[in-house]
PDB file of N, CA and C in Angstrom:
ATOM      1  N   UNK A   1     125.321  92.011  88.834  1.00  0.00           N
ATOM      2  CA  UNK A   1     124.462  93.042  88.288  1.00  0.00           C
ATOM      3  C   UNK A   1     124.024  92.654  86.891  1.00  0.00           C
ATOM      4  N   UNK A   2     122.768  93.106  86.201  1.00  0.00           N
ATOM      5  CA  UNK A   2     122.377  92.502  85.002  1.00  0.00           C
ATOM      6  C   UNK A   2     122.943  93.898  83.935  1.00  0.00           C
ATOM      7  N   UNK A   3     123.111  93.313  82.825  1.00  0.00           N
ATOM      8  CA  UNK A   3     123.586  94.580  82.182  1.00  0.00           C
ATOM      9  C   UNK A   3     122.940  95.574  82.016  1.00  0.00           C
ATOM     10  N   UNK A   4     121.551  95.188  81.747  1.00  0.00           N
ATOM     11  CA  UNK A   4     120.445  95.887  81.327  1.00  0.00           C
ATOM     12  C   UNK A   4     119.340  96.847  81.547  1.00  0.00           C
ATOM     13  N   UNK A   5     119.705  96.147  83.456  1.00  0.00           N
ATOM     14  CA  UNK A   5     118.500  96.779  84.453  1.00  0.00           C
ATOM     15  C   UNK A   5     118.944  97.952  84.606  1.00  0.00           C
ATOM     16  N   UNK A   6     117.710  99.132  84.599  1.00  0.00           N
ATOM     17  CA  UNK A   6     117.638 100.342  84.473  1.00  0.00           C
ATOM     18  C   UNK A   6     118.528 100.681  86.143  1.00  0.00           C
ATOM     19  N   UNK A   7     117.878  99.818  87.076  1.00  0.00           N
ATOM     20  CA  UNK A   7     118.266  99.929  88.204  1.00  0.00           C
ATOM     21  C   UNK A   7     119.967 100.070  88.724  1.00  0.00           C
ATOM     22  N   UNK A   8     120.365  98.666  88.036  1.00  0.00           N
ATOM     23  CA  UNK A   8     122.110  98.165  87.871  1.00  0.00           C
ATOM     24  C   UNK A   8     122.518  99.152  86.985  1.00  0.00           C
ATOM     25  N   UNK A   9     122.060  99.721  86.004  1.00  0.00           N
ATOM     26  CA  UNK A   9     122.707 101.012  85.248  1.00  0.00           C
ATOM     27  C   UNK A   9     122.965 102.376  86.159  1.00  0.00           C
ATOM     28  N   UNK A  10     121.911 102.801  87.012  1.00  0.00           N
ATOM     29  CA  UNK A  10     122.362 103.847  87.749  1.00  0.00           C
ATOM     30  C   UNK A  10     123.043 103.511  88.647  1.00  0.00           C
ATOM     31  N   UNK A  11     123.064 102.130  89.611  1.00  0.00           N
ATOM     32  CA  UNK A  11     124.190 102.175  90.543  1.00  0.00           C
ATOM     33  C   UNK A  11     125.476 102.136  89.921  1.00  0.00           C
ATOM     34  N   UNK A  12     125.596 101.742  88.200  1.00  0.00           N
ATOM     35  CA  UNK A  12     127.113 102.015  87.756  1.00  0.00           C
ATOM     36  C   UNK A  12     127.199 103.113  87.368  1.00  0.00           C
ATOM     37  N   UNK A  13     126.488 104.270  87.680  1.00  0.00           N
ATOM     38  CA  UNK A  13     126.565 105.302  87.122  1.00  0.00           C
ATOM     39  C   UNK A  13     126.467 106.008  85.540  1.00  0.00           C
ATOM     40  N   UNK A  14     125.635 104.854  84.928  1.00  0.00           N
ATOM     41  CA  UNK A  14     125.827 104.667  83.280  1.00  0.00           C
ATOM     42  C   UNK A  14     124.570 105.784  83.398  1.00  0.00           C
ATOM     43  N   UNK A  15     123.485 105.935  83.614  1.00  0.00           N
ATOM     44  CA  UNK A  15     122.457 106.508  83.615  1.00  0.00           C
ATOM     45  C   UNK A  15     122.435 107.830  84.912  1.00  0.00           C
ATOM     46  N   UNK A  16     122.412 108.834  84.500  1.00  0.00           N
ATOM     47  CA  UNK A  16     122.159 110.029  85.503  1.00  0.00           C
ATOM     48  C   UNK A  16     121.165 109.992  86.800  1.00  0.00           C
ATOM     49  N   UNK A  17     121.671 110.368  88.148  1.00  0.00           N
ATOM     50  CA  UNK A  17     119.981 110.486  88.862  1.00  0.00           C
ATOM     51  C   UNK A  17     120.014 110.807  90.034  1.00  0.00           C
ATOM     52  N   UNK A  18     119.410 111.547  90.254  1.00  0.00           N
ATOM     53  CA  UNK A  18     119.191 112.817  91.625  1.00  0.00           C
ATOM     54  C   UNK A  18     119.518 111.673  92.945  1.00  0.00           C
ATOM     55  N   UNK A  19     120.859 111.790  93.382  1.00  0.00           N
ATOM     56  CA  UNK A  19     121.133 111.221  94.377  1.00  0.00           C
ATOM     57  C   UNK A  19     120.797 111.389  95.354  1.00  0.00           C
ATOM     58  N   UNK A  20     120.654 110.488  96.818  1.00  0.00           N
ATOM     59  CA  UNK A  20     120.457 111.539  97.837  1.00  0.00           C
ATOM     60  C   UNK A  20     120.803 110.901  99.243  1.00  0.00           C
ATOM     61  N   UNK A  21     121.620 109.689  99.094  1.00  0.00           N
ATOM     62  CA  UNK A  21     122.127 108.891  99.925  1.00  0.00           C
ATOM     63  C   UNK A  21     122.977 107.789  98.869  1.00  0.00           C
ATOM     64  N   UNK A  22     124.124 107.321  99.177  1.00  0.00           N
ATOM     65  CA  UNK A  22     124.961 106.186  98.858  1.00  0.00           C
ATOM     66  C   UNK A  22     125.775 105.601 100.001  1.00  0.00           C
ATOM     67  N   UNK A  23     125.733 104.191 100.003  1.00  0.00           N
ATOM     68  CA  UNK A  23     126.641 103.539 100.826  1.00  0.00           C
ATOM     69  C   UNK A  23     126.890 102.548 100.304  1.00  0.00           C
ATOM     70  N   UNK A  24     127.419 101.656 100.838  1.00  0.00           N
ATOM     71  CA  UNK A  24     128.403 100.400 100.404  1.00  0.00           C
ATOM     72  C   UNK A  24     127.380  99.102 100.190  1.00  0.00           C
ATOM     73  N   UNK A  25     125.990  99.565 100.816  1.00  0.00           N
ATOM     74  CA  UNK A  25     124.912  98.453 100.475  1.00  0.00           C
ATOM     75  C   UNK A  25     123.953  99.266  99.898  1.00  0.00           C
ATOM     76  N   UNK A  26     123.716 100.701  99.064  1.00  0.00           N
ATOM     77  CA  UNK A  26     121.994 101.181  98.911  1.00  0.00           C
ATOM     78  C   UNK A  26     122.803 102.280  98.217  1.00  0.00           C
ATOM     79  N   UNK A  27     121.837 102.503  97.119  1.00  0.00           N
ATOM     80  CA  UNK A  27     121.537 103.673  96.692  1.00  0.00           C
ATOM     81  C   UNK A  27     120.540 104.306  96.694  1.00  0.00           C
ATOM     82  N   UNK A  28     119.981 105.965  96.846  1.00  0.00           N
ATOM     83  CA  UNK A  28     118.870 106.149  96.923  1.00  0.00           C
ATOM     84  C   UNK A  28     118.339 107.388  95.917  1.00  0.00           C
ATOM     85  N   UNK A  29     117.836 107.541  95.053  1.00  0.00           N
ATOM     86  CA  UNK A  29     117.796 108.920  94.621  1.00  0.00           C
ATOM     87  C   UNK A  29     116.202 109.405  94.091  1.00  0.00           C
ATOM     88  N   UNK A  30     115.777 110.346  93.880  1.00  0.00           N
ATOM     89  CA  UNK A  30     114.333 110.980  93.462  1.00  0.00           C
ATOM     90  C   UNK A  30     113.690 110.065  92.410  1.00  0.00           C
ATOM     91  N   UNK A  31     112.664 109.848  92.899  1.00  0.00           N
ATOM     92  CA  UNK A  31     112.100 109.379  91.458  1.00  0.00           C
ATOM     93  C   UNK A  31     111.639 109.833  90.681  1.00  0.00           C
ATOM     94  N   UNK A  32     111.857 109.783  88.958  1.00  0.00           N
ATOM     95  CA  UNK A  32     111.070 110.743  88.063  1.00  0.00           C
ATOM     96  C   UNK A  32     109.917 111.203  87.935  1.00  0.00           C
ATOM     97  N   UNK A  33     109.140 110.030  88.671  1.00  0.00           N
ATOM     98  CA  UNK A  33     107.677 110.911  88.667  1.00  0.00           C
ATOM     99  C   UNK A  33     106.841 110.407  89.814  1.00  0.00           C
ATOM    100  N   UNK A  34     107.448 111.406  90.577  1.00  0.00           N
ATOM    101  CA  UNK A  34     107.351 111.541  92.639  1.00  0.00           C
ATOM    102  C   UNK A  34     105.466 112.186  92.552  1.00  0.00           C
ATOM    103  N   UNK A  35     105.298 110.753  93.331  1.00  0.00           N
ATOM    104  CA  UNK A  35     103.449 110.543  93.832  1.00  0.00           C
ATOM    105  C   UNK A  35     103.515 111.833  95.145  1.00  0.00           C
ATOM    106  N   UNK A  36     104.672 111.893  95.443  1.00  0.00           N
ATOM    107  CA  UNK A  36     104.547 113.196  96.809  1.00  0.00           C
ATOM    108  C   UNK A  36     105.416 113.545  96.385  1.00  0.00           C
ATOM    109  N   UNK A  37     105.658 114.711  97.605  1.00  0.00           N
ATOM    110  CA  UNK A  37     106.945 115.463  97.551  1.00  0.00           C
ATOM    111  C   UNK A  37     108.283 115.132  97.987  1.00  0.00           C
ATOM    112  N   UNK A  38     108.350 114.011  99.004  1.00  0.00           N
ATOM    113  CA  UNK A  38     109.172 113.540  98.799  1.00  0.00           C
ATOM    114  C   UNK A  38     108.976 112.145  98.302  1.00  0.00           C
ATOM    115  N   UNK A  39     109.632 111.829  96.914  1.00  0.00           N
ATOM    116  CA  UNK A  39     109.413 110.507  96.434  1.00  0.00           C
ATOM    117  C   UNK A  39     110.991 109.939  96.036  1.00  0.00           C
ATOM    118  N   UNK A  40     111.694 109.050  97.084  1.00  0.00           N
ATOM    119  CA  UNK A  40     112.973 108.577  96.883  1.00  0.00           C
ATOM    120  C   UNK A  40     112.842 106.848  96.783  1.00  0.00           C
ATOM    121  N   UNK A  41     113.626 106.530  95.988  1.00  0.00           N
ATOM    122  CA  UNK A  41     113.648 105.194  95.627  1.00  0.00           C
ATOM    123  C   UNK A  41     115.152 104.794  96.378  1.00  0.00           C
ATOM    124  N   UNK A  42     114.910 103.679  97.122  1.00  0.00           N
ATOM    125  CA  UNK A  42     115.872 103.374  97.924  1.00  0.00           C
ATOM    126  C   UNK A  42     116.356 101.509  96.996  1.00  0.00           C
ATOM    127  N   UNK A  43     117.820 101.805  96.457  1.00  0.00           N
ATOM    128  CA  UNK A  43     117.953 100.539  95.497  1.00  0.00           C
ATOM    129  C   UNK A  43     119.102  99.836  96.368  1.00  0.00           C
ATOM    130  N   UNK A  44     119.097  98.829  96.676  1.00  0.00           N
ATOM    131  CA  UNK A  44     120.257  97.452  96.277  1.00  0.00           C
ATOM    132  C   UNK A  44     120.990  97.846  95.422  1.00  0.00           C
ATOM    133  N   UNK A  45     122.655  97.633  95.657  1.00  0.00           N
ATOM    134  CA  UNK A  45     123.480  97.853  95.006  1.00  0.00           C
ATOM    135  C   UNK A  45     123.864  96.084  94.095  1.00  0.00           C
ATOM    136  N   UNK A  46     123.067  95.383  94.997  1.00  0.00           N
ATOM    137  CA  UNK A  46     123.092  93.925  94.189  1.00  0.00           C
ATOM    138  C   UNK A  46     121.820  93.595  93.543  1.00  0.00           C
ATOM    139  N   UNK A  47     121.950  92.898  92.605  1.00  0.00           N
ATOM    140  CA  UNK A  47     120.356  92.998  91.722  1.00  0.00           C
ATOM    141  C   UNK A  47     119.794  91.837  92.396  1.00  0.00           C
ATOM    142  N   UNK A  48     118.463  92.244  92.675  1.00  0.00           N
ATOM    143  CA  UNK A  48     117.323  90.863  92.766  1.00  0.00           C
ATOM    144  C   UNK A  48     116.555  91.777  92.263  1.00  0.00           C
ATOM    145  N   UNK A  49     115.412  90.082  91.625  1.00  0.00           N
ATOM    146  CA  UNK A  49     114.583  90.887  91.057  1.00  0.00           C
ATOM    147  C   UNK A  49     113.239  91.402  91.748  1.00  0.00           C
ATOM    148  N   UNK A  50     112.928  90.663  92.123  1.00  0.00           N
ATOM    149  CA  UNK A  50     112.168  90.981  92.973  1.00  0.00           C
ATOM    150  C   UNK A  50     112.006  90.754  94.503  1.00  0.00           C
ATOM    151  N   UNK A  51     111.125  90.960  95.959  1.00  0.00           N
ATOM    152  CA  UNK A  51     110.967  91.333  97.577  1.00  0.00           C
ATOM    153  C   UNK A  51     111.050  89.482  97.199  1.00  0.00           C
ATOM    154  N   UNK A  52     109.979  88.647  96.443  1.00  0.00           N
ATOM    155  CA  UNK A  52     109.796  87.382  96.236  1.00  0.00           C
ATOM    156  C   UNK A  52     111.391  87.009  96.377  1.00  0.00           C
ATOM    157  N   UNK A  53     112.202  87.444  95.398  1.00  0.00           N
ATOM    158  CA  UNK A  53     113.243  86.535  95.136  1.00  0.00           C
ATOM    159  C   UNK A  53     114.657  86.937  95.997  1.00  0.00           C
ATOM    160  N   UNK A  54     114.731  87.877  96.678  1.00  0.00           N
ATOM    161  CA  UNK A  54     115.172  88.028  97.747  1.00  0.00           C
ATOM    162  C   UNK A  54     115.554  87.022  98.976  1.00  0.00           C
ATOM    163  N   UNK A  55     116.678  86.947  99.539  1.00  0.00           N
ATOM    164  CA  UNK A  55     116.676  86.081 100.931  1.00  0.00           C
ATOM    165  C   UNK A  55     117.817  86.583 101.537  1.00  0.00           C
ATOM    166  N   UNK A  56     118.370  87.824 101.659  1.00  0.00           N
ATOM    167  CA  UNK A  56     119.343  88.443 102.561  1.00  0.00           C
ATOM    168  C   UNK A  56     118.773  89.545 103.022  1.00  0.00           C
ATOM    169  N   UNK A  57     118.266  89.086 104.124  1.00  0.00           N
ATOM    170  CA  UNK A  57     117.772  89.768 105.517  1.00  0.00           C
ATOM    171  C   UNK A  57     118.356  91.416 105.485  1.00  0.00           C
ATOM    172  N   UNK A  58     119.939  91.039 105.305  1.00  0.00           N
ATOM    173  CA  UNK A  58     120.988  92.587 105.316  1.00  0.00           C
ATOM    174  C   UNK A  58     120.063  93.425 104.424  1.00  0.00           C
ATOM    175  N   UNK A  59     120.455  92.958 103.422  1.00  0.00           N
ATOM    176  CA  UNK A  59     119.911  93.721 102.738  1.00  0.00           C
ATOM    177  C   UNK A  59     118.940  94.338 102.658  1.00  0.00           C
ATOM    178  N   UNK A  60     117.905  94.040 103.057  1.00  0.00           N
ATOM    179  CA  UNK A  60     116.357  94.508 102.807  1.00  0.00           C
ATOM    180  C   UNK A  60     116.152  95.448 104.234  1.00  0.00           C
ATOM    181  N   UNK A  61     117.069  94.917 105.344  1.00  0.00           N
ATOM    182  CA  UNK A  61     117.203  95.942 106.377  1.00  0.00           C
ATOM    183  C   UNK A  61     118.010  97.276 106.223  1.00  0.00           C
ATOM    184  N   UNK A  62     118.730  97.052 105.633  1.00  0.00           N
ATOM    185  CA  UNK A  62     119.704  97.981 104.915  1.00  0.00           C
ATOM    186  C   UNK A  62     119.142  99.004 104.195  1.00  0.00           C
ATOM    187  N   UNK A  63     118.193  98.573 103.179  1.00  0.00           N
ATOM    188  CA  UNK A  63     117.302  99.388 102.705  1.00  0.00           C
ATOM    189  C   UNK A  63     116.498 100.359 103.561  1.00  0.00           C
ATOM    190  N   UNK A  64     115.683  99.507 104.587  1.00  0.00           N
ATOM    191  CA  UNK A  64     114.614 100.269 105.092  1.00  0.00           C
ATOM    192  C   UNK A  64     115.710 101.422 106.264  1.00  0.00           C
ATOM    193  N   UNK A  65     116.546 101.212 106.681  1.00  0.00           N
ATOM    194  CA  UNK A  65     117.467 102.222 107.408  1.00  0.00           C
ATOM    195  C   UNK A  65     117.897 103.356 106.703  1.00  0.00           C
ATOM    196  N   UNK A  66     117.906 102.764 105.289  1.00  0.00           N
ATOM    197  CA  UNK A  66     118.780 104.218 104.502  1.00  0.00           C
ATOM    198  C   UNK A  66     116.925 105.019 104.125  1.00  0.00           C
ATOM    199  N   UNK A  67     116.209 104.277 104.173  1.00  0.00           N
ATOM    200  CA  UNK A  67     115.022 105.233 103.737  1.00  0.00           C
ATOM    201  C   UNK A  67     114.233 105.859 105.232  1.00  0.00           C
ATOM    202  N   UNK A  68     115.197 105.363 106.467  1.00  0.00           N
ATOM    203  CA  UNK A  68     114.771 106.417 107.619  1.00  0.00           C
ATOM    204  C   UNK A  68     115.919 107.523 107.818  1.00  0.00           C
ATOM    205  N   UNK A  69     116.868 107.221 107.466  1.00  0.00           N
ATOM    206  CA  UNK A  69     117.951 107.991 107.310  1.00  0.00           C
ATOM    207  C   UNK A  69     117.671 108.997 106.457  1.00  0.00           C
ATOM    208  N   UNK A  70     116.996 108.502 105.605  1.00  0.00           N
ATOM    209  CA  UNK A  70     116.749 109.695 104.055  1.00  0.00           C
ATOM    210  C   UNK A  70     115.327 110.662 104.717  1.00  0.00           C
ATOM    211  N   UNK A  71     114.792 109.969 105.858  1.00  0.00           N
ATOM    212  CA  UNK A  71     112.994 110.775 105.974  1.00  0.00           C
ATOM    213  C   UNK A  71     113.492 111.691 106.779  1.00  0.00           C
ATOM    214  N   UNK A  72     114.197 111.270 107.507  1.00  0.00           N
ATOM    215  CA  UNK A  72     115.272 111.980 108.751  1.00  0.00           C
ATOM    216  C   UNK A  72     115.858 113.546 108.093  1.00  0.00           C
ATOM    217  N   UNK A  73     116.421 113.133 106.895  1.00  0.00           N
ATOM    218  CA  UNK A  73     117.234 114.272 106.407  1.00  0.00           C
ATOM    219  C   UNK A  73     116.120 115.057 105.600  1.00  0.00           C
ATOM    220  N   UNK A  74     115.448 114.766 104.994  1.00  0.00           N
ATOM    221  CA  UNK A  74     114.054 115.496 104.294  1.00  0.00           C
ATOM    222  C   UNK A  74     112.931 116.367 105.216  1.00  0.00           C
ATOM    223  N   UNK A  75     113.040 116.151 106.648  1.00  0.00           N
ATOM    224  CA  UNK A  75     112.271 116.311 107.470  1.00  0.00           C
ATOM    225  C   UNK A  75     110.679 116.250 107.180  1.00  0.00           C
ATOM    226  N   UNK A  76     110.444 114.706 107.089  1.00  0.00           N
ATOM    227  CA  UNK A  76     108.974 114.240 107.252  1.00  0.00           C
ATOM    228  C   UNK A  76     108.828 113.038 107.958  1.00  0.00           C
ATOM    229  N   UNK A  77     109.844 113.056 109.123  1.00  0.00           N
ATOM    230  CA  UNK A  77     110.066 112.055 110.121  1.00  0.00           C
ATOM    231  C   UNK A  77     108.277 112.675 111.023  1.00  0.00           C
ATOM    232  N   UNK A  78     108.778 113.918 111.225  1.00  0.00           N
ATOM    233  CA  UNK A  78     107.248 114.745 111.904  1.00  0.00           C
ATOM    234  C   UNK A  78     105.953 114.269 111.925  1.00  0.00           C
ATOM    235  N   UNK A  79     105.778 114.511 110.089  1.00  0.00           N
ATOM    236  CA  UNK A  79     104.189 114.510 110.026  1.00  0.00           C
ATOM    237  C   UNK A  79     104.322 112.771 109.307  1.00  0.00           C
ATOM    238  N   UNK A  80     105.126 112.234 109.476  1.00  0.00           N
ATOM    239  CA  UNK A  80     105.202 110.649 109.052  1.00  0.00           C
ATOM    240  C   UNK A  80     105.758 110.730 107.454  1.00  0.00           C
ATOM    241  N   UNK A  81     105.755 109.392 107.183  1.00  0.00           N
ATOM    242  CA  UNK A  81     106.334 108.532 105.852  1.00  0.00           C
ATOM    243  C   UNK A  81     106.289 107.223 105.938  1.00  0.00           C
ATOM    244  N   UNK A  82     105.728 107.478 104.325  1.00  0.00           N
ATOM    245  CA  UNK A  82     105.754 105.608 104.232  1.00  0.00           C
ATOM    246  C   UNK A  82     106.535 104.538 103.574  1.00  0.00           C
ATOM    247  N   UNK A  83     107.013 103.212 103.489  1.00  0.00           N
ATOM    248  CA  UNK A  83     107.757 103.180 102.639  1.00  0.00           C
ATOM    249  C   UNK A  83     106.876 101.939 101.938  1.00  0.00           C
ATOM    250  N   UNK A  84     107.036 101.554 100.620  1.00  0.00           N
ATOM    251  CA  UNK A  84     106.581 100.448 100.145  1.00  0.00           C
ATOM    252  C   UNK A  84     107.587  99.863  99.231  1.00  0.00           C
ATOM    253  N   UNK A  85     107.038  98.511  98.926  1.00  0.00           N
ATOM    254  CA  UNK A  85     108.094  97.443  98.083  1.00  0.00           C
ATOM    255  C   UNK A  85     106.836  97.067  97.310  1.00  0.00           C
ATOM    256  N   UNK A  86     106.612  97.068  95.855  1.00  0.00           N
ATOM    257  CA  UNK A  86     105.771  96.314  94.790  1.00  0.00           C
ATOM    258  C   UNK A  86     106.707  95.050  94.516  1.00  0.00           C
ATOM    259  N   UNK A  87     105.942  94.252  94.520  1.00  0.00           N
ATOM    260  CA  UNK A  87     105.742  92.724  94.012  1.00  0.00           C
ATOM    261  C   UNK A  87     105.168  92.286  93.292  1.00  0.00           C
ATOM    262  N   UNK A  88     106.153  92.462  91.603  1.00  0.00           N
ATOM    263  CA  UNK A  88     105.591  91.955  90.690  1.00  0.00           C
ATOM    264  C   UNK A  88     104.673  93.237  89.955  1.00  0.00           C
ATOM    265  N   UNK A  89     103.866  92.535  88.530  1.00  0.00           N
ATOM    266  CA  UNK A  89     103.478  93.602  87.684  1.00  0.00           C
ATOM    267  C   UNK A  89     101.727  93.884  88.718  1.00  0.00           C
ATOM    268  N   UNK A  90     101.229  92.926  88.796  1.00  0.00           N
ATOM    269  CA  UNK A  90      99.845  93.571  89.570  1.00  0.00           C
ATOM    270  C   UNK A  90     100.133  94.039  90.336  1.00  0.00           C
ATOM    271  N   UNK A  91     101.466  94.330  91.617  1.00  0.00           N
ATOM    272  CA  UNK A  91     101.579  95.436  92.305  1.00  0.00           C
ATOM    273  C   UNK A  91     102.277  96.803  92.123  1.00  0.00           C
ATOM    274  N   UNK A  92     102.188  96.445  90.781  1.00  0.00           N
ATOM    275  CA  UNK A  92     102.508  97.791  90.048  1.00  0.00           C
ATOM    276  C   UNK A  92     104.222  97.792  90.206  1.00  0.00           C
ATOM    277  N   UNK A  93     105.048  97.425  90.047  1.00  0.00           N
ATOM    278  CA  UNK A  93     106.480  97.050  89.955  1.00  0.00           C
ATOM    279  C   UNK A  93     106.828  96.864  88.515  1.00  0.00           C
ATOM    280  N   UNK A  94     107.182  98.330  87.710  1.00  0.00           N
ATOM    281  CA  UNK A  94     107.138  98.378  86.436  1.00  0.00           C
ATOM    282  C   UNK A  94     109.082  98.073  86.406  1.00  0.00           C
ATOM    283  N   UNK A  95     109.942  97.896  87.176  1.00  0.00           N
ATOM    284  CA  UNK A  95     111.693  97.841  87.345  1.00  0.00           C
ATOM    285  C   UNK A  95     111.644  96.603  88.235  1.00  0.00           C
ATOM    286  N   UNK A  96     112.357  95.482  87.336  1.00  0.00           N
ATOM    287  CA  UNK A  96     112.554  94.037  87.916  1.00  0.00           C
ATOM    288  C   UNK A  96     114.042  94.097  88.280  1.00  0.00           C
ATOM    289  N   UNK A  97     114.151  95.108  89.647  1.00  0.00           N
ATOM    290  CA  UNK A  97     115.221  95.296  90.633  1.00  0.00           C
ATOM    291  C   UNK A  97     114.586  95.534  91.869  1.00  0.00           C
ATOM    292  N   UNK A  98     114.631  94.638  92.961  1.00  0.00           N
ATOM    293  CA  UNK A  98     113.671  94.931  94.149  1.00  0.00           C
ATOM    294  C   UNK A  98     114.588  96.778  94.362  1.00  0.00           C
ATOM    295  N   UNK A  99     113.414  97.423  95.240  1.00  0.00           N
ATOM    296  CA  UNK A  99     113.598  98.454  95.330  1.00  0.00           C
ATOM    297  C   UNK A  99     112.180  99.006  96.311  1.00  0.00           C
ATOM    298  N   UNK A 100     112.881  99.964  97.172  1.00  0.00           N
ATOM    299  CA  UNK A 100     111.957 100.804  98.141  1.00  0.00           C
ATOM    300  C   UNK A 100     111.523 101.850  97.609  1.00  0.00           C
ATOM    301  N   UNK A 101     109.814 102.672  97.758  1.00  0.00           N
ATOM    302  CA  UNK A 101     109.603 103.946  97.477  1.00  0.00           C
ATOM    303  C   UNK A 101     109.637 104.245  99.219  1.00  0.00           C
ATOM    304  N   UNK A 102     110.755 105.509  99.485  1.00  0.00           N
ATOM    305  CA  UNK A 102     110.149 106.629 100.449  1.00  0.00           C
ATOM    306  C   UNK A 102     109.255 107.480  99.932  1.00  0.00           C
ATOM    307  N   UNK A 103     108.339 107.167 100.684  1.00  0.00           N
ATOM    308  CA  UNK A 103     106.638 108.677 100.305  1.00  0.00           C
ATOM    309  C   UNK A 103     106.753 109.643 101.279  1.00  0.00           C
ATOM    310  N   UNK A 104     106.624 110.830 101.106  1.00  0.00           N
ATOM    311  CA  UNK A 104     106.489 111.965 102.238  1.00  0.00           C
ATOM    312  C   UNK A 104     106.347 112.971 101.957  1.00  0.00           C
ATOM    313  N   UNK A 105     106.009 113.648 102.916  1.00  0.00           N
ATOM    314  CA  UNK A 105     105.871 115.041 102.420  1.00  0.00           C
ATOM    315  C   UNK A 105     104.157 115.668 102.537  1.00  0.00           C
ATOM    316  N   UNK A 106     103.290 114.992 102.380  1.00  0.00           N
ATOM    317  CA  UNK A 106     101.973 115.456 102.549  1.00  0.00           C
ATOM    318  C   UNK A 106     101.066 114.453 103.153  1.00  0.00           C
ATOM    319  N   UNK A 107      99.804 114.349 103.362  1.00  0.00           N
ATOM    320  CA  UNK A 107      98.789 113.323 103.479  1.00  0.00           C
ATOM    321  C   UNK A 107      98.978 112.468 102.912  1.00  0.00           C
ATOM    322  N   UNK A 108      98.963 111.133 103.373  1.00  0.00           N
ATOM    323  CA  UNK A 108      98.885 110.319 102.461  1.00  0.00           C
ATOM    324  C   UNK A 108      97.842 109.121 102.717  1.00  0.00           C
ATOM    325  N   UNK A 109      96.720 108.508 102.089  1.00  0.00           N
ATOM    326  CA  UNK A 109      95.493 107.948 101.658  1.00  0.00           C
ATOM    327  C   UNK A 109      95.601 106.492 102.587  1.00  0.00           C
ATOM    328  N   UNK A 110      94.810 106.009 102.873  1.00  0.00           N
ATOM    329  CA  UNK A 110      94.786 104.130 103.022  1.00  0.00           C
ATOM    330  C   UNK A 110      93.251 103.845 102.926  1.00  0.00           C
ATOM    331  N   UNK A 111      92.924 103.100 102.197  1.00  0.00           N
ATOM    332  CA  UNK A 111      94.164 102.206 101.789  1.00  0.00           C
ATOM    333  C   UNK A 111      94.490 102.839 100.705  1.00  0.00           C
ATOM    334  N   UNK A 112      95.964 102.704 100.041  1.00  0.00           N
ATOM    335  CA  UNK A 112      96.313 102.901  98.873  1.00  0.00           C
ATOM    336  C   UNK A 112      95.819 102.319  97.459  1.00  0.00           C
ATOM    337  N   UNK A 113      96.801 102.757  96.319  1.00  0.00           N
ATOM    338  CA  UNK A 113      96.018 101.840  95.361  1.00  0.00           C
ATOM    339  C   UNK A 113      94.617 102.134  95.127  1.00  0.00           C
TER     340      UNK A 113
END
């Protein structure tokens, strides 16, 4: 874990944050400033920095399960949800900790962006 990353700070619990799933590979909790209604950030409990620098398969599957698990419990399995991964600063990836947004909750646009 890096000392620094905002990301590695909340999975040590140094930093506060609306939980809403934990397991032994993912954390997941609200994001501060949710594009929908439901807006959950699904994190790696191990730091990479970025989808690029990634190469454990587990993991990144791991992720996308806890963010159907999480649409599941929110109930916007129904009217759908999306999930995305930014890569890097032009895809708007302002936290150099790979990390999932769950979107849900209303309409949502395509293309995005």
């Amino acid at each position: 874990m890096s000392e620094s990353c905002l990301f590695c700070r909340i999975v040590r619990k140094e930093i506060p944050a609306k939980i809403v799933l934990e397991n032994e590979h993912v954390i997941a909790f609200r994001d501060i400033h949710p594009k929908a209604p439901t807006h959950v950030l699904v994190v790696p409990r191990t730091h990479v920095a970025t989808l690029d620098a990634a190469t454990d398969a587990r993991m990144l599957g791991e992720m996308q399960l806890a963010a159907a698990t999480i649409a599941r419990a929110e109930g916007i399995v129904e009217g759908g949800y999306r999930t995305v991964v930014n890569c890097g600063a032009d895809a708007g990836q302002t936290v150099l900790h790979v990390h999932l947004h769950l979107l849900g909750g209303r309409k949502l646009r395509w293309p995005p962006g």
